[in-house]
C-alpha atoms as a PDB file:
ATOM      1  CA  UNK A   1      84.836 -12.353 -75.579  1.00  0.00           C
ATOM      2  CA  UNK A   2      84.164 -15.083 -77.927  1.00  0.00           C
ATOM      3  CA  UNK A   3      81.037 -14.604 -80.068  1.00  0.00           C
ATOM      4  CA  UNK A   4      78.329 -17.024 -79.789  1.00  0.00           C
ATOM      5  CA  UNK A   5      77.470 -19.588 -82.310  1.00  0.00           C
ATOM      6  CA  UNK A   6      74.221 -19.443 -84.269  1.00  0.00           C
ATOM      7  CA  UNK A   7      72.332 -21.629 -82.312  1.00  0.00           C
ATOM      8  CA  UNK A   8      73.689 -20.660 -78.899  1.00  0.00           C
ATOM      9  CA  UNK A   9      72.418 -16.942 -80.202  1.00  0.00           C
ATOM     10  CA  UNK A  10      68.843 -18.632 -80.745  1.00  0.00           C
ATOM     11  CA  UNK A  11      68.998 -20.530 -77.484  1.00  0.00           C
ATOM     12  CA  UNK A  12      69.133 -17.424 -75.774  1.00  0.00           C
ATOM     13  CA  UNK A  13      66.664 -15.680 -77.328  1.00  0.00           C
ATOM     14  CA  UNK A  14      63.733 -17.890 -76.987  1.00  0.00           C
ATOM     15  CA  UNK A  15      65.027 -18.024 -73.027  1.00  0.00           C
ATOM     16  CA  UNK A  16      65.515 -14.559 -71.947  1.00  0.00           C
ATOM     17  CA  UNK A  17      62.942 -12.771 -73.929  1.00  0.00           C
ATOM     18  CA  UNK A  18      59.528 -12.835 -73.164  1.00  0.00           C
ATOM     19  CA  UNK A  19      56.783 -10.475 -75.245  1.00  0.00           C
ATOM     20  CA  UNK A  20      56.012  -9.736 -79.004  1.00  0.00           C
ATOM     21  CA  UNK A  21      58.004  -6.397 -78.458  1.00  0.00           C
ATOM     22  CA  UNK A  22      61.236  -8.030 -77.431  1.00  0.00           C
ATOM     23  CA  UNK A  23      61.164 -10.220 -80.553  1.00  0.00           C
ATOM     24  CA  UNK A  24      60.288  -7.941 -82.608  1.00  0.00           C
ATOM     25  CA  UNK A  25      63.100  -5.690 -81.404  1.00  0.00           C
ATOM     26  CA  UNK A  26      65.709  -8.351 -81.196  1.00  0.00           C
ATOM     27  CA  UNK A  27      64.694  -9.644 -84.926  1.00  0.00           C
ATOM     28  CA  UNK A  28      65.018  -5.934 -86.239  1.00  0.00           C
ATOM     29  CA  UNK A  29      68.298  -6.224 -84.371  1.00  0.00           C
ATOM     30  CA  UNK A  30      69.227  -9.213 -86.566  1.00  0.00           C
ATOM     31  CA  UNK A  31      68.175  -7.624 -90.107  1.00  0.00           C
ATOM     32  CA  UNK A  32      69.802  -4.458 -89.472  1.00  0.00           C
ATOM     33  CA  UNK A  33      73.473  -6.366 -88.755  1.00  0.00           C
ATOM     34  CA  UNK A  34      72.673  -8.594 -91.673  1.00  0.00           C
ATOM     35  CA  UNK A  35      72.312  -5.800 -93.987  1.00  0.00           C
ATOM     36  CA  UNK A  36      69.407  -7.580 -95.617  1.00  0.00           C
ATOM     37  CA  UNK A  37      67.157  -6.194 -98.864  1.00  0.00           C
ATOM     38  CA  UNK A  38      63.578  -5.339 -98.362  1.00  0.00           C
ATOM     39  CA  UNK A  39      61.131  -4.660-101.238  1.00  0.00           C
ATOM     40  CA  UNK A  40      58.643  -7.123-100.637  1.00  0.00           C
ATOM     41  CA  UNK A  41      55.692  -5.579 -98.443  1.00  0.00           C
ATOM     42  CA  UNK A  42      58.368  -3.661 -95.798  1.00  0.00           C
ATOM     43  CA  UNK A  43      60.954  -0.894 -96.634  1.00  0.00           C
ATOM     44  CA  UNK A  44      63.013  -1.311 -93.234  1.00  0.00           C
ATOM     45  CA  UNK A  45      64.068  -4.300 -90.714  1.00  0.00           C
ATOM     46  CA  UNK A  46      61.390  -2.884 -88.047  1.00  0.00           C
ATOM     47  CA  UNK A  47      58.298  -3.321 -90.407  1.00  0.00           C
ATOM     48  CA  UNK A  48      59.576  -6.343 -91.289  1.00  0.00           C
ATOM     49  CA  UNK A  49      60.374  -7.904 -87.730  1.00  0.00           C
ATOM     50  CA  UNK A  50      56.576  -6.521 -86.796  1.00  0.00           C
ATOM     51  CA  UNK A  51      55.283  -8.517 -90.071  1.00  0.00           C
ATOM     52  CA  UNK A  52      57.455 -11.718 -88.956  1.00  0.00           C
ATOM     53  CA  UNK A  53      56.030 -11.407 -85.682  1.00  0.00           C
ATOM     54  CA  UNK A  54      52.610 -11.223 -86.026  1.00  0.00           C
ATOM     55  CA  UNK A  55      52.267 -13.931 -88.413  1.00  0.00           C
ATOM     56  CA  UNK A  56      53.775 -16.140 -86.976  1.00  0.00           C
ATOM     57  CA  UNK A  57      51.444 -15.825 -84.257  1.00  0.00           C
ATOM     58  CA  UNK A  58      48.667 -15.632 -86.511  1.00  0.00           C
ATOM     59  CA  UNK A  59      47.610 -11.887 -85.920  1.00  0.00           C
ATOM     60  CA  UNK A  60      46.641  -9.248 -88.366  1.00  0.00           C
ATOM     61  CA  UNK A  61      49.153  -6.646 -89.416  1.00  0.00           C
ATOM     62  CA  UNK A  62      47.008  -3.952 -88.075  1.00  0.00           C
ATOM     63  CA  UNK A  63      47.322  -5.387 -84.676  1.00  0.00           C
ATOM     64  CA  UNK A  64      47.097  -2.930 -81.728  1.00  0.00           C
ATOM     65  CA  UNK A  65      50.777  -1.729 -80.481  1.00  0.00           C
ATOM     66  CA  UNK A  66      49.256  -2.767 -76.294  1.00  0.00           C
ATOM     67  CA  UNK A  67      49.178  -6.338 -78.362  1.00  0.00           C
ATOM     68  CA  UNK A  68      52.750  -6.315 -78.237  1.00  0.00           C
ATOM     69  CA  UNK A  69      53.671  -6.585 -74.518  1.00  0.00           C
ATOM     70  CA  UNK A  70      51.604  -9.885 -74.570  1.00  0.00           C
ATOM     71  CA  UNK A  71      54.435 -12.657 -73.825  1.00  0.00           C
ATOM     72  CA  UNK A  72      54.617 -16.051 -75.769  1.00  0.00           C
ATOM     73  CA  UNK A  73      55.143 -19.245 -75.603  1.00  0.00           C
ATOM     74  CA  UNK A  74      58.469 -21.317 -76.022  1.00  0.00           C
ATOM     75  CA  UNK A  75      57.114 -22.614 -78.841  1.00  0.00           C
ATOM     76  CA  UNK A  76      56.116 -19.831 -80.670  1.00  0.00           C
ATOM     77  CA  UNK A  77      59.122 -17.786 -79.301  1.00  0.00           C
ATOM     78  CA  UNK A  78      61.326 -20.832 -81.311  1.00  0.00           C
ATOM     79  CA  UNK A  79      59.047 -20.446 -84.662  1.00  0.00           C
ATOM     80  CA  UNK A  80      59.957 -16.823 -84.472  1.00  0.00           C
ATOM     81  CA  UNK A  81      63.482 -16.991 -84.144  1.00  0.00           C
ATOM     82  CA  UNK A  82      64.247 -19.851 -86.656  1.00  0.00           C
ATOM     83  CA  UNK A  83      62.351 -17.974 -89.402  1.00  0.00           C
ATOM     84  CA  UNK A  84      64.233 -14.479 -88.713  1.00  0.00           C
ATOM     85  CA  UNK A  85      67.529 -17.195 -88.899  1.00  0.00           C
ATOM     86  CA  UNK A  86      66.551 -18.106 -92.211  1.00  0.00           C
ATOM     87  CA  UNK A  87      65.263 -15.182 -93.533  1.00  0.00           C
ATOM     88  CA  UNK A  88      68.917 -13.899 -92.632  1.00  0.00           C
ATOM     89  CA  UNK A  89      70.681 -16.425 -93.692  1.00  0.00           C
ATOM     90  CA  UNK A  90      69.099 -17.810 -96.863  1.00  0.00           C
ATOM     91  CA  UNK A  91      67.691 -13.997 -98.089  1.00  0.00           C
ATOM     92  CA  UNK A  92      64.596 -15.455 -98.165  1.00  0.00           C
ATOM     93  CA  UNK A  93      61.859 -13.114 -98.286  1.00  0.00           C
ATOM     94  CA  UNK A  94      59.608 -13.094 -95.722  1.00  0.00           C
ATOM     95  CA  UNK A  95      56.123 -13.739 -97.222  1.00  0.00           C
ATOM     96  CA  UNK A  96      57.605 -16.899 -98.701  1.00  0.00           C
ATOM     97  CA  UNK A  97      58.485 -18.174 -95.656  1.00  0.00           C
ATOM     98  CA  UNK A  98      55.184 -17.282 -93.928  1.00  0.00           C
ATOM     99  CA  UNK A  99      53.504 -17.799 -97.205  1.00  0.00           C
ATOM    100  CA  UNK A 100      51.322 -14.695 -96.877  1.00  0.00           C
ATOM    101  CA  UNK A 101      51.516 -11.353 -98.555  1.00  0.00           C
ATOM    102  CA  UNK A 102      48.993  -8.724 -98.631  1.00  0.00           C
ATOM    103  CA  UNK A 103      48.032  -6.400-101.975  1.00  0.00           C
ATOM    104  CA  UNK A 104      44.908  -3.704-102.031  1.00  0.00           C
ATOM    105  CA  UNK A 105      44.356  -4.217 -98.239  1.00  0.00           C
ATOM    106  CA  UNK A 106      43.514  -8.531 -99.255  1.00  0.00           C
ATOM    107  CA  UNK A 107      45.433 -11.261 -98.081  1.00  0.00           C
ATOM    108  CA  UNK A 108      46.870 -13.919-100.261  1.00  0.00           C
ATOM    109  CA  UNK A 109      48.728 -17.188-100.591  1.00  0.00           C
ATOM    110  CA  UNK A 110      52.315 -16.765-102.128  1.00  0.00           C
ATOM    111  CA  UNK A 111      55.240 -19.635-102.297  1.00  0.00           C
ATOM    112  CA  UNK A 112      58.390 -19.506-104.555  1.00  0.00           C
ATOM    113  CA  UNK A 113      55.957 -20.056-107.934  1.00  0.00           C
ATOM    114  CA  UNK A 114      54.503 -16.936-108.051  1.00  0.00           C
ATOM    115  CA  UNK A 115      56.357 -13.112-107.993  1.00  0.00           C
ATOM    116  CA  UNK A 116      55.468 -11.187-104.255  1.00  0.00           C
ATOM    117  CA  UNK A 117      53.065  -9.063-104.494  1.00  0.00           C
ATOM    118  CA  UNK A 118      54.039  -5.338-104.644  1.00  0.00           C
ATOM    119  CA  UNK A 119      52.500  -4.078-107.611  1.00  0.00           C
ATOM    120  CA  UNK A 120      51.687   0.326-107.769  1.00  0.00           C
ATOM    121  CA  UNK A 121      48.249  -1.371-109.238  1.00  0.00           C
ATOM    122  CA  UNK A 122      46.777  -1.438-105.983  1.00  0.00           C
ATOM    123  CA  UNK A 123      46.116   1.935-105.412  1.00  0.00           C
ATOM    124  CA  UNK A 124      45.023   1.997-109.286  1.00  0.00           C
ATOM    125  CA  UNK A 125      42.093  -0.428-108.339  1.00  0.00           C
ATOM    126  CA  UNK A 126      40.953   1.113-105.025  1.00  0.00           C
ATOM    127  CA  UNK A 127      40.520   3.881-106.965  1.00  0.00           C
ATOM    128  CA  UNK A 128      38.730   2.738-109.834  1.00  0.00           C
ATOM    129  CA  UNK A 129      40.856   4.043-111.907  1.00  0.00           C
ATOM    130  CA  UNK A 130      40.164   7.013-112.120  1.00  0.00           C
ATOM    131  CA  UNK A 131      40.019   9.534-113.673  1.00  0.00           C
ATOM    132  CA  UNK A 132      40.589   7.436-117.037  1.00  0.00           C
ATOM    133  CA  UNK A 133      37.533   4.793-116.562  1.00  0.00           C
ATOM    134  CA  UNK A 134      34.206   6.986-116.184  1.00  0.00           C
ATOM    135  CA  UNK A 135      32.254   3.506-116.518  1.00  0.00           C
ATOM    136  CA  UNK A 136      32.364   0.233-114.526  1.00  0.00           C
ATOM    137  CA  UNK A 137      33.847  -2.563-116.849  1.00  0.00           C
ATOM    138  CA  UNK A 138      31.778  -5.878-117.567  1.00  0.00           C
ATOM    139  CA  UNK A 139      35.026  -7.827-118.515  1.00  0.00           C
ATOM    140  CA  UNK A 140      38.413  -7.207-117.261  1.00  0.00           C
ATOM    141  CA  UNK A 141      41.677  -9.055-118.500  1.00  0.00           C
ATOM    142  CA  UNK A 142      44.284  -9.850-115.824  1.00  0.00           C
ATOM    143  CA  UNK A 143      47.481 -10.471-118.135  1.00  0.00           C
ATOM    144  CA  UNK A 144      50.430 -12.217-116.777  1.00  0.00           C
ATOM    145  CA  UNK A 145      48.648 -12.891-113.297  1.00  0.00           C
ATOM    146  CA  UNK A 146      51.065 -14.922-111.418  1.00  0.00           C
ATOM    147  CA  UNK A 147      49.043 -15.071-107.558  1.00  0.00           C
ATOM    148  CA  UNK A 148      45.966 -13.434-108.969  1.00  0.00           C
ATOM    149  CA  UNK A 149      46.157 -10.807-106.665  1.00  0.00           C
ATOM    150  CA  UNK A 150      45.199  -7.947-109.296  1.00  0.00           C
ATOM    151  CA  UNK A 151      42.579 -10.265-110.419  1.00  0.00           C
ATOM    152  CA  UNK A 152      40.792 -10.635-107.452  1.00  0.00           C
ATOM    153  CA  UNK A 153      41.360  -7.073-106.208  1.00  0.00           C
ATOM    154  CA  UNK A 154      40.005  -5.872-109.192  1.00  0.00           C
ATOM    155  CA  UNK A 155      36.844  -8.309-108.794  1.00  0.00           C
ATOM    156  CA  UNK A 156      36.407  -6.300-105.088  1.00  0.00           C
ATOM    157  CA  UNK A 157      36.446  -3.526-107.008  1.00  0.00           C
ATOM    158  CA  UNK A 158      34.440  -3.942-110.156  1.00  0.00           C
ATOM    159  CA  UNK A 159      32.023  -6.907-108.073  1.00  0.00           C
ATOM    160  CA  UNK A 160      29.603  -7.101-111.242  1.00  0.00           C
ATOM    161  CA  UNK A 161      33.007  -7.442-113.770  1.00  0.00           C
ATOM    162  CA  UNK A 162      33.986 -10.876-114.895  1.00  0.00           C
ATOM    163  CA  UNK A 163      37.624 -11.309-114.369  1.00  0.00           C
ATOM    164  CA  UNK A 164      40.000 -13.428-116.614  1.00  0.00           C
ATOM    165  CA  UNK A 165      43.232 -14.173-115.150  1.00  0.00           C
ATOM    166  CA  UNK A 166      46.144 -15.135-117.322  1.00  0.00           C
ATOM    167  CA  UNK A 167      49.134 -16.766-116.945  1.00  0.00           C
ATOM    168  CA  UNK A 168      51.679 -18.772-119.191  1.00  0.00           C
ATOM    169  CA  UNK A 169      53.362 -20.518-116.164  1.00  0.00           C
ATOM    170  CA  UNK A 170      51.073 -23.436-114.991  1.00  0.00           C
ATOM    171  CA  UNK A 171      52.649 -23.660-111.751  1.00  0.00           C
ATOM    172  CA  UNK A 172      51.273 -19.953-111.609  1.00  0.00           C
ATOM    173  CA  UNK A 173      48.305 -20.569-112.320  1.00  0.00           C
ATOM    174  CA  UNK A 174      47.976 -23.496-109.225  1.00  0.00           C
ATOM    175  CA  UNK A 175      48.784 -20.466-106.960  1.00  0.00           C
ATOM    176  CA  UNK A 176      46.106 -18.307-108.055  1.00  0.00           C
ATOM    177  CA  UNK A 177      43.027 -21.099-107.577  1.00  0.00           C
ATOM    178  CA  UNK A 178      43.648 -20.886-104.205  1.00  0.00           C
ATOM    179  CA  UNK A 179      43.501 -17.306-104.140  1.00  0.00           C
ATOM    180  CA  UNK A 180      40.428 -17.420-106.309  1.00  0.00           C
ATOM    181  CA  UNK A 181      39.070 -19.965-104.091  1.00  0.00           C
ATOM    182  CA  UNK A 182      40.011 -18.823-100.727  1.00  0.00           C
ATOM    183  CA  UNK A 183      38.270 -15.251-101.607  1.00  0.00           C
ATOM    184  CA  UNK A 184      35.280 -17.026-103.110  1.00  0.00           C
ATOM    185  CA  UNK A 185      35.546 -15.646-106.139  1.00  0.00           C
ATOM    186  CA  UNK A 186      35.056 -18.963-108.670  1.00  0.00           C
ATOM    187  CA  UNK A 187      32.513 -17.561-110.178  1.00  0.00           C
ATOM    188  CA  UNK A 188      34.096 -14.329-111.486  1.00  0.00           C
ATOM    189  CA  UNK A 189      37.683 -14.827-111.021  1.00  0.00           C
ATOM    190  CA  UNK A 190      38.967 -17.296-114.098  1.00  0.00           C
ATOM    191  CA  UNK A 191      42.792 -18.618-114.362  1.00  0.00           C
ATOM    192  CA  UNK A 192      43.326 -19.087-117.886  1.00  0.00           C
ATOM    193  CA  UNK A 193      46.954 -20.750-118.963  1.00  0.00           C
ATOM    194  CA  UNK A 194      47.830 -18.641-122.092  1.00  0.00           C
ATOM    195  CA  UNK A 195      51.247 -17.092-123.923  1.00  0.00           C
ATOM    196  CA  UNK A 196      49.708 -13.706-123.629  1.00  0.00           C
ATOM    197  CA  UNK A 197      46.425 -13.774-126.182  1.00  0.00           C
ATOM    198  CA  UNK A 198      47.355 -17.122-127.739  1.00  0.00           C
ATOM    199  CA  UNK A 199      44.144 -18.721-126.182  1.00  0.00           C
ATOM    200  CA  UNK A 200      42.131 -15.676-126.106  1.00  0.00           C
ATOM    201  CA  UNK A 201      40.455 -15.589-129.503  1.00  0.00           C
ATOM    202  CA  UNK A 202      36.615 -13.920-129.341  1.00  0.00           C
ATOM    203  CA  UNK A 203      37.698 -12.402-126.118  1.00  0.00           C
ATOM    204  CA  UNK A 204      36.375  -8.845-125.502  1.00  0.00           C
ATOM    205  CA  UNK A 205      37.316  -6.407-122.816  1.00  0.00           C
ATOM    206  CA  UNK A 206      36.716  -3.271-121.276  1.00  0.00           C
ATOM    207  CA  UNK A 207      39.685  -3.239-119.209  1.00  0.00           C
ATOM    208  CA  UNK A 208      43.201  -4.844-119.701  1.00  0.00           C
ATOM    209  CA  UNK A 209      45.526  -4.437-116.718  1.00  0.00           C
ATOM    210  CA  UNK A 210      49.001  -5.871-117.531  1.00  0.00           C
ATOM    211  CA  UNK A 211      52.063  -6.944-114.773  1.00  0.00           C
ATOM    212  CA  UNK A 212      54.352  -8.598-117.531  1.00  0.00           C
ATOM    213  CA  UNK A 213      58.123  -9.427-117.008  1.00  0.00           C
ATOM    214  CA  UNK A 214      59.493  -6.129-117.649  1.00  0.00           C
ATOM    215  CA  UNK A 215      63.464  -6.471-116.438  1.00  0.00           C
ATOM    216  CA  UNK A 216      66.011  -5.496-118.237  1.00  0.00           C
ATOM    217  CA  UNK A 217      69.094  -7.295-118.605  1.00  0.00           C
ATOM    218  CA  UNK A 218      71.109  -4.728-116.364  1.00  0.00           C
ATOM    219  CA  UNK A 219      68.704  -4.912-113.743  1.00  0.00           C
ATOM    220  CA  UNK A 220      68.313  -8.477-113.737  1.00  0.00           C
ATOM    221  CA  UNK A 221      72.229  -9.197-113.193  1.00  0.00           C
ATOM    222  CA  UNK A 222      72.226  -6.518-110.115  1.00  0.00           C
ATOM    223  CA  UNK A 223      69.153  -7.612-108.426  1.00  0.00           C
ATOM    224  CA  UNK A 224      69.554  -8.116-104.749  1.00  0.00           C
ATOM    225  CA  UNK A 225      69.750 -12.144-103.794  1.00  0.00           C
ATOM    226  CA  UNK A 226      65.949 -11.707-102.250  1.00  0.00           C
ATOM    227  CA  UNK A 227      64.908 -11.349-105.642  1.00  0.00           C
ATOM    228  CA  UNK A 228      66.483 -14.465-106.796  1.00  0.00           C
ATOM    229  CA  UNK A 229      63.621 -16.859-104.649  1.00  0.00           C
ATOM    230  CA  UNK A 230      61.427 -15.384-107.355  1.00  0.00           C
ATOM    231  CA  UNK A 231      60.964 -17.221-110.270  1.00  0.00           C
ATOM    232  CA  UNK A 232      62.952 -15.827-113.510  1.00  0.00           C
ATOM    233  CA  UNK A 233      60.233 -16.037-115.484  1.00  0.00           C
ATOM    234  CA  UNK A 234      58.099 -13.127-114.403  1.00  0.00           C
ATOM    235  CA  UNK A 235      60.892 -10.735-113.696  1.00  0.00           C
ATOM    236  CA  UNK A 236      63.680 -11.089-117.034  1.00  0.00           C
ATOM    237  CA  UNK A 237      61.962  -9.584-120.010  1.00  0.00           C
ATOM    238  CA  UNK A 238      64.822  -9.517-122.591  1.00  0.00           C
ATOM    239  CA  UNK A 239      67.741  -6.879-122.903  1.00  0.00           C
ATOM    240  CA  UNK A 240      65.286  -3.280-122.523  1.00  0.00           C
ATOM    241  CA  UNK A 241      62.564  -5.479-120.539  1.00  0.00           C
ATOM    242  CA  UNK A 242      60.288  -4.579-123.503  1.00  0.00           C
ATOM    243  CA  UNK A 243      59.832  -8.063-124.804  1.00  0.00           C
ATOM    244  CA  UNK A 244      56.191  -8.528-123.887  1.00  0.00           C
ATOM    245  CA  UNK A 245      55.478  -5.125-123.880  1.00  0.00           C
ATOM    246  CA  UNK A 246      55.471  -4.426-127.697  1.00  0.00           C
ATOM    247  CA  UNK A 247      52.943  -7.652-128.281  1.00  0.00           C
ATOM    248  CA  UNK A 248      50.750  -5.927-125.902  1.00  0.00           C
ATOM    249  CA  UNK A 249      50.421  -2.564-127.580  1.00  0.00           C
ATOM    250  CA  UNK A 250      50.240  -4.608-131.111  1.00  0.00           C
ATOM    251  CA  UNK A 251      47.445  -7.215-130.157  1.00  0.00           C
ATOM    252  CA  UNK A 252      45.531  -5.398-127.390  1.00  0.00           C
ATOM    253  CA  UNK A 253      43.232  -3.260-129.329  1.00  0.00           C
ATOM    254  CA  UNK A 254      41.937  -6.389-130.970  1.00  0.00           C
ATOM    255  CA  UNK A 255      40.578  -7.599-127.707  1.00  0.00           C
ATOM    256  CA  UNK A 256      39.359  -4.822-126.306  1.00  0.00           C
ATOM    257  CA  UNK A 257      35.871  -3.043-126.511  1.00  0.00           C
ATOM    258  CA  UNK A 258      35.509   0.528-128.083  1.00  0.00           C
ATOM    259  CA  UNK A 259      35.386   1.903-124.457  1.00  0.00           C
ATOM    260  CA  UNK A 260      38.478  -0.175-123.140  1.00  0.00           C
ATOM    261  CA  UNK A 261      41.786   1.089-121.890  1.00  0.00           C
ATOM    262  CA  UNK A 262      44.954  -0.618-121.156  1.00  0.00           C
ATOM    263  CA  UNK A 263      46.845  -0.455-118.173  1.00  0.00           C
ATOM    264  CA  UNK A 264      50.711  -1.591-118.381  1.00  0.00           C
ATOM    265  CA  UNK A 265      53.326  -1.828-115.569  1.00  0.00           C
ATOM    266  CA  UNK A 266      56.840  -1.791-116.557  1.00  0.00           C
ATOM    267  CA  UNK A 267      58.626  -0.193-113.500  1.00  0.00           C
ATOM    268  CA  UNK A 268      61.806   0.786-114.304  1.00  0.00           C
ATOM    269  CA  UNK A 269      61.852  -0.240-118.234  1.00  0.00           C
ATOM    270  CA  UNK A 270      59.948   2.639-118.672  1.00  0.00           C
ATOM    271  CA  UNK A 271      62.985   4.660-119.810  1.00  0.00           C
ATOM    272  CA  UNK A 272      63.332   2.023-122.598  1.00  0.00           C
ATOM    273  CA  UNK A 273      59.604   2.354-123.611  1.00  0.00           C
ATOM    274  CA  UNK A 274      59.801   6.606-123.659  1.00  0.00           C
ATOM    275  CA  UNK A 275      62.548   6.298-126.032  1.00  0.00           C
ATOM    276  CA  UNK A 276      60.836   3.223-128.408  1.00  0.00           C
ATOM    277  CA  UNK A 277      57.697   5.024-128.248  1.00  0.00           C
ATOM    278  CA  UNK A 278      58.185   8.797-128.541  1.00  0.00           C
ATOM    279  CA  UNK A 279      55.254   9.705-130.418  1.00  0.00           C
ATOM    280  CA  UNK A 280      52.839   7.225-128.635  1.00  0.00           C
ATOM    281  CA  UNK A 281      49.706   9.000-126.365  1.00  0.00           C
ATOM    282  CA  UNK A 282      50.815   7.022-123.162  1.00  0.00           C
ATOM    283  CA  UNK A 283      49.702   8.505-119.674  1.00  0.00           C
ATOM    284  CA  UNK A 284      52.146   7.966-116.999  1.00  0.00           C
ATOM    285  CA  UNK A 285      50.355   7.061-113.868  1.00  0.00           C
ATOM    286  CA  UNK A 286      51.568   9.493-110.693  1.00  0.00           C
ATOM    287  CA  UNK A 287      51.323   7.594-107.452  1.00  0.00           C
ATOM    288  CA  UNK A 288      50.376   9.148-104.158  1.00  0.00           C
ATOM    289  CA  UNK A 289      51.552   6.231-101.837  1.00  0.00           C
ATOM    290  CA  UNK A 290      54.759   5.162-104.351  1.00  0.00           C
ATOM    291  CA  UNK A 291      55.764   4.061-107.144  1.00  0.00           C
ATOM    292  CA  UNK A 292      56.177   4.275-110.727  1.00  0.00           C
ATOM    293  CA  UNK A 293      56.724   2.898-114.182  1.00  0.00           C
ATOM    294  CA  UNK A 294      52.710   2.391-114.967  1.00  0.00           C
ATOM    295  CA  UNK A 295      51.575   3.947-118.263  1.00  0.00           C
ATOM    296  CA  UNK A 296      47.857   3.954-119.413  1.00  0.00           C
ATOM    297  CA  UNK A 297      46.178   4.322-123.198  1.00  0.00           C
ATOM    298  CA  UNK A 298      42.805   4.061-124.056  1.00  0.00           C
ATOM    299  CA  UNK A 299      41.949   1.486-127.120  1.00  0.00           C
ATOM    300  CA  UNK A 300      40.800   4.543-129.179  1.00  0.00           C
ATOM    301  CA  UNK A 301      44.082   6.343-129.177  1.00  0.00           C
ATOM    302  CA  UNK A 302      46.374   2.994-129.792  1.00  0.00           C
ATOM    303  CA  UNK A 303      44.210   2.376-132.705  1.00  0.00           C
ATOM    304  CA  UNK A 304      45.157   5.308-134.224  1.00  0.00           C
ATOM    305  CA  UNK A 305      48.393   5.477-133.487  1.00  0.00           C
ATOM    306  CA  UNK A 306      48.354   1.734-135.268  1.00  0.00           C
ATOM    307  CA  UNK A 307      47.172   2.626-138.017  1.00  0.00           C
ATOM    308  CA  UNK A 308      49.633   5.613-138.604  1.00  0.00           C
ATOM    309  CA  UNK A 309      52.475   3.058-138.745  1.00  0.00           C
END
């Protein structure tokens, strides 16, 4: 039997099938022959055909399951099916083609200028980080913010904080205003274009919670091709991923309060920073719903380990 072409394949799905359910089935169907990467919101081709789905038709992700026998229209069955083509054929990943990802239980904007957001942060900030902050922070630092999406989150959080967000990449930066404006948050939530503290100078804060590039050169050249949508910039940090990592333990004490802590991600780099660092007090975050590579310090202990080099 010859095999159908691509669009003959879309022709007949948009005819025959009729609900949610049987495109979300026939997408998952798709994924799982096309082998595809996921590690940008889903972990498996059903998650991510139920994602495609419902946002396409413009339905929270927490949709009811009896949702899903409702039957659509030509026209949305069509929108479906040409974005699960793409997303197979191009490795795109999916929030960039819907344009929506979701971090701490918030939505947010996301295109091509701005890394996904997947960060183990979020379950940092719906817990107020604790047990390490006993206080609620006045002024909390946002470094290398990219969407804003930590930024903001933490502003839910901490809702009397002032939030700087800050970003080298201008084209980042564009991204998070309207994040910061479509959550209202303009008045707390501040996108500041800065190479790390270069245009910080005076600033004081109680909490610094860093997402730099933190790639190593290894990883970067092995990434799956759904990671190369993202832009290079906030994923290749050098040969150990440590490039922007040893300016933040150096500079951050100087802008943070007495009481402050820092909070750095470096996901899998963190090998590189256990053997750099041997003898530095670093708290390694454990993570009930995933994930790794996040260390803590409080601004007392880096000073002294400072000043003992």
């Amino acid at each position: 039997m010859q095999s159908m072409t691509e669009q003959e394949l879309a022709a007949q799905a948009v005819r025959d099938l009729r609900s949610m359910l049987d495109l979300m089935r026939w997408c998952a169907t798709q994924f799982n022959q096309a082998g595809l990467y996921y590690g940008h919101g889903t972990d498996n081709p059903w998650d991510e055909a139920v994602s495609l789905v419902l946002q396409s038709v413009h339905l929270p992700h927490d949709s009811p399951q009896e949702l899903f026998a409702a039957r659509l229209t030509e026209a949305e069955k069509a929108q479906i099916v040409g974005l699960a083509q793409r997303r197979v054929n191009e490795r795109i990943p999916l929030a960039y083609l819907t344009h929506q990802a979701w971090f701490a239980g918030l939505p947010f904007y996301v295109d091509e200028r701005v890394l996904i957001p997947r960060s183990p942060f979020a379950e940092l900030i719906q817990g107020h980080f604790a047990p390490y902050l006993d206080f609620e922070p006045d002024t909390i630092l946002d470094m290398c913010t990219g969407s804003a999406c930590i930024a903001i989150a933490a502003a839910n959080a901490y809702i009397d904080a002032e939030v700087d967000a800050v970003d080298i990449s201008a084209d980042a930066l564009a991204v998070a205003e309207i994040n910061i404006q479509d959550h209202a948050l303009s008045d707390r939530v501040f996108p500041i274009q800065s190479d790390l503290f270069e245009n910080l100078s005076g600033q004081c804060y109680d909490l610094i919670i860093a997402n730099p590039p933190y790639v190593d050169a290894e990883d970067m050249a092995d990434l799956p091709g759904e990671f190369h949508h993202e832009p290079e910039l906030g994923l290749a940090a050098g040969e150990d991923g440590l490039d922007l990592v040893h300016s933040l333990l150096k500079q951050g004490p100087d802008f943070m309060s007495d009481r402050g802590w820092l909070f750095v991600e470096v996901g899998n780099s963190m090998v590189h920073v256990q053997q750099q660092y041997p003898d530095l007090p670093l708290v390694w975050i454990d993570f009930e719903q995933g994930g790794h590579g996040i260390f803590a310090i409080s601004n007392k202990d880096l000073k002294i380990w400072l000043s003992k080099q």
